[in-house]
C-alpha atoms as a PDB file:
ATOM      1  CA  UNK A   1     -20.589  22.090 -19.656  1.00  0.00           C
ATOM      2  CA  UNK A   2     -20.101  22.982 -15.807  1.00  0.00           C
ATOM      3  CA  UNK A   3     -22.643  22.207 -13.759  1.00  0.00           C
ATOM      4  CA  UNK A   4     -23.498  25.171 -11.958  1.00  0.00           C
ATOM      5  CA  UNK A   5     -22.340  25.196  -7.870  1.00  0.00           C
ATOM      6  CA  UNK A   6     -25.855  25.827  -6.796  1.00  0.00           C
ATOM      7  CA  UNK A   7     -27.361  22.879  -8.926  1.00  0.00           C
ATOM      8  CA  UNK A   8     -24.503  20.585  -7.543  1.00  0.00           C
ATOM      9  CA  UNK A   9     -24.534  21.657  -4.138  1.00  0.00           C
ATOM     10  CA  UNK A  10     -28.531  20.624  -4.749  1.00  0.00           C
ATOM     11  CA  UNK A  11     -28.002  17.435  -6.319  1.00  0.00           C
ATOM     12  CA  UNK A  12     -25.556  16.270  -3.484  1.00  0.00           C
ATOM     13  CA  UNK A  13     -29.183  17.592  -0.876  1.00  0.00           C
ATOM     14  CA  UNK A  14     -31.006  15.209  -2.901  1.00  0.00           C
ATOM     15  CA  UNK A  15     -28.943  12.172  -3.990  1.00  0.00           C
ATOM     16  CA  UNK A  16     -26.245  12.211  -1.508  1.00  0.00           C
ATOM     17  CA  UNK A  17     -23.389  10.031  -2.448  1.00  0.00           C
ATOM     18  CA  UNK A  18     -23.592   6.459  -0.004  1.00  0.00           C
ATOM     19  CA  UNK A  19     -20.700   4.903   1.985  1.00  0.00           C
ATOM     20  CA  UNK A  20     -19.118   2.420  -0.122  1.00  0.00           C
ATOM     21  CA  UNK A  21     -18.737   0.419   3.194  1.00  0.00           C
ATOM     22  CA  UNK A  22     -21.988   0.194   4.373  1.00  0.00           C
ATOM     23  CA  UNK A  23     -24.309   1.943   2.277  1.00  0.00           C
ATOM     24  CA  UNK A  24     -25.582   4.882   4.451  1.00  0.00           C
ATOM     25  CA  UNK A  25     -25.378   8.188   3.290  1.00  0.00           C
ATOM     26  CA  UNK A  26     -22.487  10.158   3.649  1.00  0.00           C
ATOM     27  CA  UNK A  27     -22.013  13.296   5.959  1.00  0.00           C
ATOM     28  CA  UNK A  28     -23.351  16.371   3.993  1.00  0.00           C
ATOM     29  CA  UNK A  29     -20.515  18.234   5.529  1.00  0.00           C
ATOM     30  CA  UNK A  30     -18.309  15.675   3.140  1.00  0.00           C
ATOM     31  CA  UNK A  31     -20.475  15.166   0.307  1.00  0.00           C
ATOM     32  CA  UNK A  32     -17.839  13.254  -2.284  1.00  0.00           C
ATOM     33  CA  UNK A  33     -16.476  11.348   0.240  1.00  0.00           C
ATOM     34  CA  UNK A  34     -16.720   7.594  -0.610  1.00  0.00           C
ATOM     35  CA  UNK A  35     -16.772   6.109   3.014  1.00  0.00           C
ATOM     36  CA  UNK A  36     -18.796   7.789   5.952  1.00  0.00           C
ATOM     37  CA  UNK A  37     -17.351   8.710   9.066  1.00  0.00           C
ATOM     38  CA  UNK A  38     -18.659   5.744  11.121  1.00  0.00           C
ATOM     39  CA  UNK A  39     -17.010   2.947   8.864  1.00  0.00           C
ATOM     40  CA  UNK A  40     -13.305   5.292   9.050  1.00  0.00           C
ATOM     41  CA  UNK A  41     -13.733   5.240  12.805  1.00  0.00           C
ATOM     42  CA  UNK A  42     -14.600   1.275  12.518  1.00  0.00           C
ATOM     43  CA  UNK A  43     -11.437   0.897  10.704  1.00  0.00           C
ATOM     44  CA  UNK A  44      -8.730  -0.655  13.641  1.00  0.00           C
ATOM     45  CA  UNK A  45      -5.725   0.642  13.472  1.00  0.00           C
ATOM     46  CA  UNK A  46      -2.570  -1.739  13.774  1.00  0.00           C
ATOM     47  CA  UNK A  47      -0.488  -0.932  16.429  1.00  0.00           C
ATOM     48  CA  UNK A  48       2.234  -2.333  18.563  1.00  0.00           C
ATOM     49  CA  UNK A  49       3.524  -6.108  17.405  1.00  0.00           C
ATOM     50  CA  UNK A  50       7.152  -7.350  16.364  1.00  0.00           C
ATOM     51  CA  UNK A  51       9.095  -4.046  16.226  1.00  0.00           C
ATOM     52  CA  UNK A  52      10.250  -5.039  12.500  1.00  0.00           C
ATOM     53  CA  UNK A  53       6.850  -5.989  10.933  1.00  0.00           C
ATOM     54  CA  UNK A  54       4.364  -5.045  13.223  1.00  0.00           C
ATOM     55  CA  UNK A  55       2.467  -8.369  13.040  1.00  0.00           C
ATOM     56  CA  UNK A  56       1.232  -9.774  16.643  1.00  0.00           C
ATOM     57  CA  UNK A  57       3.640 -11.158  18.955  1.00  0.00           C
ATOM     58  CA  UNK A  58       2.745 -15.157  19.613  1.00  0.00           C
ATOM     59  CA  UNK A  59       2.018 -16.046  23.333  1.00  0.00           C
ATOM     60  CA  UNK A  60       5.652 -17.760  23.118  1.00  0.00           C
ATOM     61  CA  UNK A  61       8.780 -17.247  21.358  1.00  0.00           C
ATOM     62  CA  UNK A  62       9.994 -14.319  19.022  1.00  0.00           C
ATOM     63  CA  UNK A  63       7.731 -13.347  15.639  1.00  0.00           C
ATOM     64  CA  UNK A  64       6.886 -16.126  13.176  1.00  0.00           C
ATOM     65  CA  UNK A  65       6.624 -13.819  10.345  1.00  0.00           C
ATOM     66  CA  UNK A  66      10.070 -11.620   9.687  1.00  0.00           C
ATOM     67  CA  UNK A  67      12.676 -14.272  10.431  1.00  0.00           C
ATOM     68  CA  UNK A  68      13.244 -15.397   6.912  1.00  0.00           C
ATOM     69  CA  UNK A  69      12.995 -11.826   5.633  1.00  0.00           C
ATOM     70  CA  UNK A  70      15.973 -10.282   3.506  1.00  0.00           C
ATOM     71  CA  UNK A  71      18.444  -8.505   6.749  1.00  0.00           C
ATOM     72  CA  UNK A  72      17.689  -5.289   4.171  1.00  0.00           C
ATOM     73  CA  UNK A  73      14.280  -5.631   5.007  1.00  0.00           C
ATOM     74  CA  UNK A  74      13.787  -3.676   8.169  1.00  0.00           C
ATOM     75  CA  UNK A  75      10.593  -2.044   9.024  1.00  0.00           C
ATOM     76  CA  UNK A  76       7.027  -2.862   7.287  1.00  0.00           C
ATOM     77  CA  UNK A  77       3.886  -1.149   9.081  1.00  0.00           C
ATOM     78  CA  UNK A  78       0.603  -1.439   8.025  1.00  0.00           C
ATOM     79  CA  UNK A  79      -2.456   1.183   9.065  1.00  0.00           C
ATOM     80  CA  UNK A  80      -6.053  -0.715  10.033  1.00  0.00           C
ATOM     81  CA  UNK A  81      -7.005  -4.697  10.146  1.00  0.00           C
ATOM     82  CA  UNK A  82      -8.414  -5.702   7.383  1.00  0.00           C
ATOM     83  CA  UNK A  83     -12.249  -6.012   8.582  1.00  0.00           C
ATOM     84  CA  UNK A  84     -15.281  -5.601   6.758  1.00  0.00           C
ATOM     85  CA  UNK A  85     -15.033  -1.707   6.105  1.00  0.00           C
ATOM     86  CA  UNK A  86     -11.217  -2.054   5.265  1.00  0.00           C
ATOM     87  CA  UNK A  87     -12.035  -4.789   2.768  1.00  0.00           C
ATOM     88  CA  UNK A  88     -14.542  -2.854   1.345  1.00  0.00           C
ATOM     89  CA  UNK A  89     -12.492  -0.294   0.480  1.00  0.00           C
ATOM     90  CA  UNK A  90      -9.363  -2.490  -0.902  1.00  0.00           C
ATOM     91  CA  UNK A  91     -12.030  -4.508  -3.003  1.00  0.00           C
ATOM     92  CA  UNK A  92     -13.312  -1.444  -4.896  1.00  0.00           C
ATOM     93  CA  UNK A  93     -10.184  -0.023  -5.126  1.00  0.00           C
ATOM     94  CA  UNK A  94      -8.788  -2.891  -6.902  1.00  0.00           C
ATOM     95  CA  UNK A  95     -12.410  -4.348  -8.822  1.00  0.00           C
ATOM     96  CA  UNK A  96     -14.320  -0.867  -8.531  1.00  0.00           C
ATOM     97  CA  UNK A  97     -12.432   1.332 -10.479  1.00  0.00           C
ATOM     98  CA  UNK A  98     -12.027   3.934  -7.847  1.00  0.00           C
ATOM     99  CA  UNK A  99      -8.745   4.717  -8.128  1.00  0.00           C
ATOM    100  CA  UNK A 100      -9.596   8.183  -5.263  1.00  0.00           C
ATOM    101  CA  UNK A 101      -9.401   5.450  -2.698  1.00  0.00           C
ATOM    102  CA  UNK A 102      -6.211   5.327  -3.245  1.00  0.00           C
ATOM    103  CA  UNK A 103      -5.890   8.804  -0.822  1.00  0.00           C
ATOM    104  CA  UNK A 104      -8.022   7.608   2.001  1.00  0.00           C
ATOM    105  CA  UNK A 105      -6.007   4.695   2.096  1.00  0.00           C
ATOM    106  CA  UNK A 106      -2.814   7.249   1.687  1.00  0.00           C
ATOM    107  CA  UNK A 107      -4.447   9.326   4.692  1.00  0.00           C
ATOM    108  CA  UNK A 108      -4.288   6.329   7.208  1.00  0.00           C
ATOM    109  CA  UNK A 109      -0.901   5.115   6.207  1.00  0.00           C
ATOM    110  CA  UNK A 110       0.056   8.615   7.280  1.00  0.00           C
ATOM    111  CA  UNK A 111      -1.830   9.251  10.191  1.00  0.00           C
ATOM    112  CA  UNK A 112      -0.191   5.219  11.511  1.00  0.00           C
ATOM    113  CA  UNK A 113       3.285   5.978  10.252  1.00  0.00           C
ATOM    114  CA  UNK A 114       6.280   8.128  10.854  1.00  0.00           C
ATOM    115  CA  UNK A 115       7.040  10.053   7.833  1.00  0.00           C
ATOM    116  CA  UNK A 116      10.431   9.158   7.042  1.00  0.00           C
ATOM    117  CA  UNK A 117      12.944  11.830   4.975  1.00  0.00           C
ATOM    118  CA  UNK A 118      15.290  10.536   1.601  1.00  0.00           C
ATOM    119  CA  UNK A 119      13.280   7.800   0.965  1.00  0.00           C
ATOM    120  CA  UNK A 120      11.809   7.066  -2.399  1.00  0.00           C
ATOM    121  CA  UNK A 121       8.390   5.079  -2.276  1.00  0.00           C
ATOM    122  CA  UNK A 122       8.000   2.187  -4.725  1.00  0.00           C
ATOM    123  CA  UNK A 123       4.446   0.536  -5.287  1.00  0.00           C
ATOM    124  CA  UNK A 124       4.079  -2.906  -6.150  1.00  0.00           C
ATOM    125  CA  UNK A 125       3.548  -2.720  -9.561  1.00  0.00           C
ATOM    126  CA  UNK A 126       0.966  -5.252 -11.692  1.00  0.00           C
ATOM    127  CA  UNK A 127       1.180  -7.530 -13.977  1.00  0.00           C
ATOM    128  CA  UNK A 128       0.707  -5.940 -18.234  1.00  0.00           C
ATOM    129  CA  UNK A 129      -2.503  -7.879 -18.181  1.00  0.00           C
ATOM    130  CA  UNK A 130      -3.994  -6.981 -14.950  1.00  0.00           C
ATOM    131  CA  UNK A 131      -2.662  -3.270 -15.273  1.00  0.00           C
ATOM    132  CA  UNK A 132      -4.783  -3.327 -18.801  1.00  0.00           C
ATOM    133  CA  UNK A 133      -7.364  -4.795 -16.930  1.00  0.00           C
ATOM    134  CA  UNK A 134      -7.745  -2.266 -14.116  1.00  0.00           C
ATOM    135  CA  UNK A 135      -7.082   0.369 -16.035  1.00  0.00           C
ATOM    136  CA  UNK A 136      -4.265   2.321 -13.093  1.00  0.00           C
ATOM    137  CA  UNK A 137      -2.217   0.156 -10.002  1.00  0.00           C
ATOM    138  CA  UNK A 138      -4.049   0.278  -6.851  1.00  0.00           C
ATOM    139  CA  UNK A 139      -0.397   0.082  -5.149  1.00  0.00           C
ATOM    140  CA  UNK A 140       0.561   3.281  -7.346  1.00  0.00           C
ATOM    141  CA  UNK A 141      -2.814   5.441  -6.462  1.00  0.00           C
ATOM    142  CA  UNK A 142      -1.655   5.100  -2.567  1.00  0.00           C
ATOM    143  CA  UNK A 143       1.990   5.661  -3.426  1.00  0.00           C
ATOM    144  CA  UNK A 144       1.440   8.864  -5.233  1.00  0.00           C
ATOM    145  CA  UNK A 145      -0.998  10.185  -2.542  1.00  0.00           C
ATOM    146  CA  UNK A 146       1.535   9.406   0.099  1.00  0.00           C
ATOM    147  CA  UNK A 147       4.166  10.733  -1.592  1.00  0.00           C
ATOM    148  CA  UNK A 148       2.303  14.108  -1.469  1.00  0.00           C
ATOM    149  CA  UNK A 149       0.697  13.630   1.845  1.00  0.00           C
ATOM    150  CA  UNK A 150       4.523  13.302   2.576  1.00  0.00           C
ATOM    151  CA  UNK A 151       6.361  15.325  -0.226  1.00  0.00           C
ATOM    152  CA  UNK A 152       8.188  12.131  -1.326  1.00  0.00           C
ATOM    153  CA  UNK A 153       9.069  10.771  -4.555  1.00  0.00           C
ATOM    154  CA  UNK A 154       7.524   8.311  -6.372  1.00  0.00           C
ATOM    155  CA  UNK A 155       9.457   5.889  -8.297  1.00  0.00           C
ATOM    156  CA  UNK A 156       7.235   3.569 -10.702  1.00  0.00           C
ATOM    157  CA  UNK A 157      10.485   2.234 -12.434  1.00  0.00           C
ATOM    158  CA  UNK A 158      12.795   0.972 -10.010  1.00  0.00           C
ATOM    159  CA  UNK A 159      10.877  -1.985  -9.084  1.00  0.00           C
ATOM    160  CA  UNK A 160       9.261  -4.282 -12.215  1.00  0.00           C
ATOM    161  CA  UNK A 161       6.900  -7.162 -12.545  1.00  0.00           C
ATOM    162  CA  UNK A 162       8.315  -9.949 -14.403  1.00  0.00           C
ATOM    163  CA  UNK A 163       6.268 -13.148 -15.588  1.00  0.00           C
ATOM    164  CA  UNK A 164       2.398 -13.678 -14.828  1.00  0.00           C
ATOM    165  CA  UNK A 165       1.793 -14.359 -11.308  1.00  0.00           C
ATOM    166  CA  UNK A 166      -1.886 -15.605 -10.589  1.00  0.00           C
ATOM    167  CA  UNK A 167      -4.369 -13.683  -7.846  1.00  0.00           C
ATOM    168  CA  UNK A 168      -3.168 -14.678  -4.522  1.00  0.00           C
ATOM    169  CA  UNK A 169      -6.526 -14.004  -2.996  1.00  0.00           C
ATOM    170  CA  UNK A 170      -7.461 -17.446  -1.874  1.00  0.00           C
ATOM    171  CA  UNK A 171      -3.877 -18.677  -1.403  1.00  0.00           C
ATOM    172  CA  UNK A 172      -2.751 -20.219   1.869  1.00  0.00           C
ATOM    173  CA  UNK A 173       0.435 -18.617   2.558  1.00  0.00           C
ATOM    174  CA  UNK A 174       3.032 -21.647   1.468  1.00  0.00           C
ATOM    175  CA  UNK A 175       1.405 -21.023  -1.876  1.00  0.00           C
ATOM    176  CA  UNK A 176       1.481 -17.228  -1.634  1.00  0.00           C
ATOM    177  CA  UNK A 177       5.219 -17.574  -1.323  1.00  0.00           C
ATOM    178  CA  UNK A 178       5.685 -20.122  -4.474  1.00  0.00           C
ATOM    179  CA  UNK A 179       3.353 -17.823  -6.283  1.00  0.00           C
ATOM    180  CA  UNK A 180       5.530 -14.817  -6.489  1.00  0.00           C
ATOM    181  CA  UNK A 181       9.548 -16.059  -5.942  1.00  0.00           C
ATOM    182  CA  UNK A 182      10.905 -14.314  -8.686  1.00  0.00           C
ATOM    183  CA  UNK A 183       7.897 -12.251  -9.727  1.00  0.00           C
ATOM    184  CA  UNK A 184       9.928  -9.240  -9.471  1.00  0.00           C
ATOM    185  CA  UNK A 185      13.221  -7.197 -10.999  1.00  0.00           C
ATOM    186  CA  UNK A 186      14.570  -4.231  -9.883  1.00  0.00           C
ATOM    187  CA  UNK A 187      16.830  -1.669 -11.640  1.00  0.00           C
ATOM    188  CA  UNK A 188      20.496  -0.980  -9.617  1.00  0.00           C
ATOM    189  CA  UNK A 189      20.254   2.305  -7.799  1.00  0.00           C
ATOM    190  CA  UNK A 190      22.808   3.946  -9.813  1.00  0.00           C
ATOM    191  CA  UNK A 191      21.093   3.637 -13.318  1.00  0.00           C
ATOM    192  CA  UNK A 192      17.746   4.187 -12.176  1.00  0.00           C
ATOM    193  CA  UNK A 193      19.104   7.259 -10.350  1.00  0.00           C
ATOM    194  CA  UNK A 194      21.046   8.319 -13.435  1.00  0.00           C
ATOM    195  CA  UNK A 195      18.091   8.296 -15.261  1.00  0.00           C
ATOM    196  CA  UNK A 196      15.914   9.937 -13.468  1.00  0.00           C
ATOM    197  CA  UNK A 197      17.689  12.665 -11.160  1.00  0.00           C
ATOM    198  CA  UNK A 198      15.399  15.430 -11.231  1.00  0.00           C
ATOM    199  CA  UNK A 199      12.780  13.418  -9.382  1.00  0.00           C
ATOM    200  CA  UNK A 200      15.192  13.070  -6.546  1.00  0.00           C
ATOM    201  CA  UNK A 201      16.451  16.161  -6.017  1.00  0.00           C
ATOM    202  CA  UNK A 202      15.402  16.174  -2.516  1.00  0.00           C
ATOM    203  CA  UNK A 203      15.990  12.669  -1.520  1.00  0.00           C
ATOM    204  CA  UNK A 204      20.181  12.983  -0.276  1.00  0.00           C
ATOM    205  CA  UNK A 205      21.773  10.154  -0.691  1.00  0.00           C
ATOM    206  CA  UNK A 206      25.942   9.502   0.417  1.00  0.00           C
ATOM    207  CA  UNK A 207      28.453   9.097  -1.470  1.00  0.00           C
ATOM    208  CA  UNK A 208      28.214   5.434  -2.697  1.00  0.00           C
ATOM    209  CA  UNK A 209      24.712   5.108  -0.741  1.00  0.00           C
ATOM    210  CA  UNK A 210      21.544   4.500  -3.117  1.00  0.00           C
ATOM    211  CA  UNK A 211      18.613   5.954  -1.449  1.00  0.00           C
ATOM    212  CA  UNK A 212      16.211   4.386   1.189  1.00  0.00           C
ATOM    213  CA  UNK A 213      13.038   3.084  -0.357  1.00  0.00           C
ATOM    214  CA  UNK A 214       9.740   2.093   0.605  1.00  0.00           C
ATOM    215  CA  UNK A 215       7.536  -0.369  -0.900  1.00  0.00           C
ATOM    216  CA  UNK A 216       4.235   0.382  -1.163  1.00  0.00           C
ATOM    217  CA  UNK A 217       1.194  -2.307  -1.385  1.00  0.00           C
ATOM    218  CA  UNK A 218      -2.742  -2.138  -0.585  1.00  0.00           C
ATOM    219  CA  UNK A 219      -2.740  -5.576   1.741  1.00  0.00           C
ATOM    220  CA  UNK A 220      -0.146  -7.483   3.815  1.00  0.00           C
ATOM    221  CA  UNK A 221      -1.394 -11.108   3.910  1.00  0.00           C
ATOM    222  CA  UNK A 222       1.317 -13.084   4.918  1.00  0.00           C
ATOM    223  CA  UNK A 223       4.146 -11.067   3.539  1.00  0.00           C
ATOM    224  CA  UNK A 224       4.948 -13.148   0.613  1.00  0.00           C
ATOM    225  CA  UNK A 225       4.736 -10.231  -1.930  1.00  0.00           C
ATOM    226  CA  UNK A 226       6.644  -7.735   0.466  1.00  0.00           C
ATOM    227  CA  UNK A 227       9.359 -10.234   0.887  1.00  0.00           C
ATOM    228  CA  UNK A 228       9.881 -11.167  -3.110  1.00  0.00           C
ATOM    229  CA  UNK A 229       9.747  -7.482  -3.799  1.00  0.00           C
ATOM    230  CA  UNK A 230      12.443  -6.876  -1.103  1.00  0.00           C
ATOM    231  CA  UNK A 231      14.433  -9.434  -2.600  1.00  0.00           C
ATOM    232  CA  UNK A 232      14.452  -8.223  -5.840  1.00  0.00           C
ATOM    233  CA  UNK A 233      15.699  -5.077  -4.417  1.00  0.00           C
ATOM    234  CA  UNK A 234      18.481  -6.611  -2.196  1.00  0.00           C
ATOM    235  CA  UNK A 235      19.391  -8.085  -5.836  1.00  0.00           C
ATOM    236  CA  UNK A 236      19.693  -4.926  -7.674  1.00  0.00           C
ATOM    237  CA  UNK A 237      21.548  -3.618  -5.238  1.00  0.00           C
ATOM    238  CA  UNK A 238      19.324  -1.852  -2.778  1.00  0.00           C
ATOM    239  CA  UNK A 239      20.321  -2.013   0.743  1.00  0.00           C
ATOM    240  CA  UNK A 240      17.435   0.187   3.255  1.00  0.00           C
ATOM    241  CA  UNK A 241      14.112  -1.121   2.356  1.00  0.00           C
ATOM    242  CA  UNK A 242      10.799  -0.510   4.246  1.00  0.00           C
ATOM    243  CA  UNK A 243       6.912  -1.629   3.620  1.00  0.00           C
ATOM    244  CA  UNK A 244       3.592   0.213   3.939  1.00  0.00           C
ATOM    245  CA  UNK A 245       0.541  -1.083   3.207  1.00  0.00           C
ATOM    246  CA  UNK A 246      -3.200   0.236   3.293  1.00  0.00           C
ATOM    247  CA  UNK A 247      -4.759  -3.002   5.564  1.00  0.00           C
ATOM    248  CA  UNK A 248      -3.251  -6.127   7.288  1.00  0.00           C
ATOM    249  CA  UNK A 249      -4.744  -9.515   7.143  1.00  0.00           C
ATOM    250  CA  UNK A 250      -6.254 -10.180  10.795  1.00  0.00           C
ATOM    251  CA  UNK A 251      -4.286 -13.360  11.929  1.00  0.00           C
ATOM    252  CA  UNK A 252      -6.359 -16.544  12.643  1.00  0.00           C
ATOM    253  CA  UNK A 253      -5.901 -16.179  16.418  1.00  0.00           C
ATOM    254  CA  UNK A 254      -7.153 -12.750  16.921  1.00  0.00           C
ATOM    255  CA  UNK A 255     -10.442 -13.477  14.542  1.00  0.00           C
ATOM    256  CA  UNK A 256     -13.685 -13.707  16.747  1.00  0.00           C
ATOM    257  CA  UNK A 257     -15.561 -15.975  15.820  1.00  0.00           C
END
């Protein structure tokens, strides 16, 4: 049965939903919003950084981050530091089951980055187990509300998880690295292409020229899973990769303590 407009618009009065974040009420002129205004507006954004990953320059020296990175590799941009609201909203994405947050998170990728043109966007897809688990891929609820926040394809096929990777949440970031080298395969542009035209009929790509792509992920830690993803791309045959991701890990020196 539908619940009247009158009795909702009452029920929202009298319980209105809280702020996921911090547990205040939200605004009644956004009643189903999960996170209030004040915690979006505490979210920092990331800007400036290494012109290819965006992570803080050191005091001396060029970025300590990218150098290793597959040369197909070349942009990765991430929206707001990873503080309390931020984490907040990546932990009940991921443990909640609120899969919505997926399009706030989509919203500040887009307000942060350019929207690019013929580029697919590829989320970091799960393990079997975990996607069981969960129930949907956090990665893929921010890819598909980016890719209509920015009338882009989505493709969940080109880039697969293979073998059982454990959480990486407590990992320092040597063991981030060992943790997913050769967690992922990717399928060749032509084939994948082949297979699934009609959901890039708008993405041109040249003659002999697969498509751009961008990967898509909820955190960049250290850039461990961004990098093994990338590579597994560059293997398959992918040559113009990029990275978004929801919230970046706040390096050690720019935590206040």
């Amino acid at each position: 049965m539908t619940i009247p407009a009158t009795l909702l618009a009452l029920e929202r009065f009298l319980l209105p939903n809280a702020c996921l974040a911090c547990g205040r009420p939200v605004e009644p002129s956004d009643p189903d919003a999960l996170v209030c205004s004040r915690c979006r507006w505490r979210m920092k954004p990331v800007v400036g950084g290494c012109p290819r990953c965006g992570q803080p320059m050191p005091p001396i020296g060029p970025c300590r981050v990218c150098p290793d990175w597959p040369p197909a590799l070349r942009r990765a941009r991430s929206a707001v530091w990873l503080g309390p609201e931020a984490r907040a909203v990546v932990h009940r994405l991921k443990y909640g089951g609120l899969s919505r947050l997926g399009t706030l998170a989509a919203d500040l990728i887009a307000r942060a980055v350019t929207r690019p043109s013929h580029t697919l966007l590829l989320p970091i897809p799960l393990t079997p187990a975990r996607r069981r688990h969960r129930g949907y891929n956090q990665a893929a609820s921010i890819a598909q509300a980016l890719g209509r926040r920015w009338d882009l394809p989505v493709a969940q096929q080109v880039l697969l998880r293979h073998g059982q990777s454990t959480s990486q949440t407590r990992m320092a970031a040597g063991a981030r690295s060992t943790n997913v080298a050769g967690a992922f395969l990717a399928t060749t542009p032509p084939a994948w292409v082949g297979r699934a035209a009609a959901d890039v009929a708008h993405v041109a790509v040249g003659a002999g020229k697969p498509p751009a792509v961008i990967i898509v992920d909820d955190v960049f830690t250290t850039g461990a899973t961004i990098t093994a993803a990338a590579t597994a791309l560059v293997e398959a045959g992918w040559s113009d990769i990029g990275a978004v991701t929801f919230a970046r890990a706040v390096p050690i020196e720019l935590q206040v303590l």
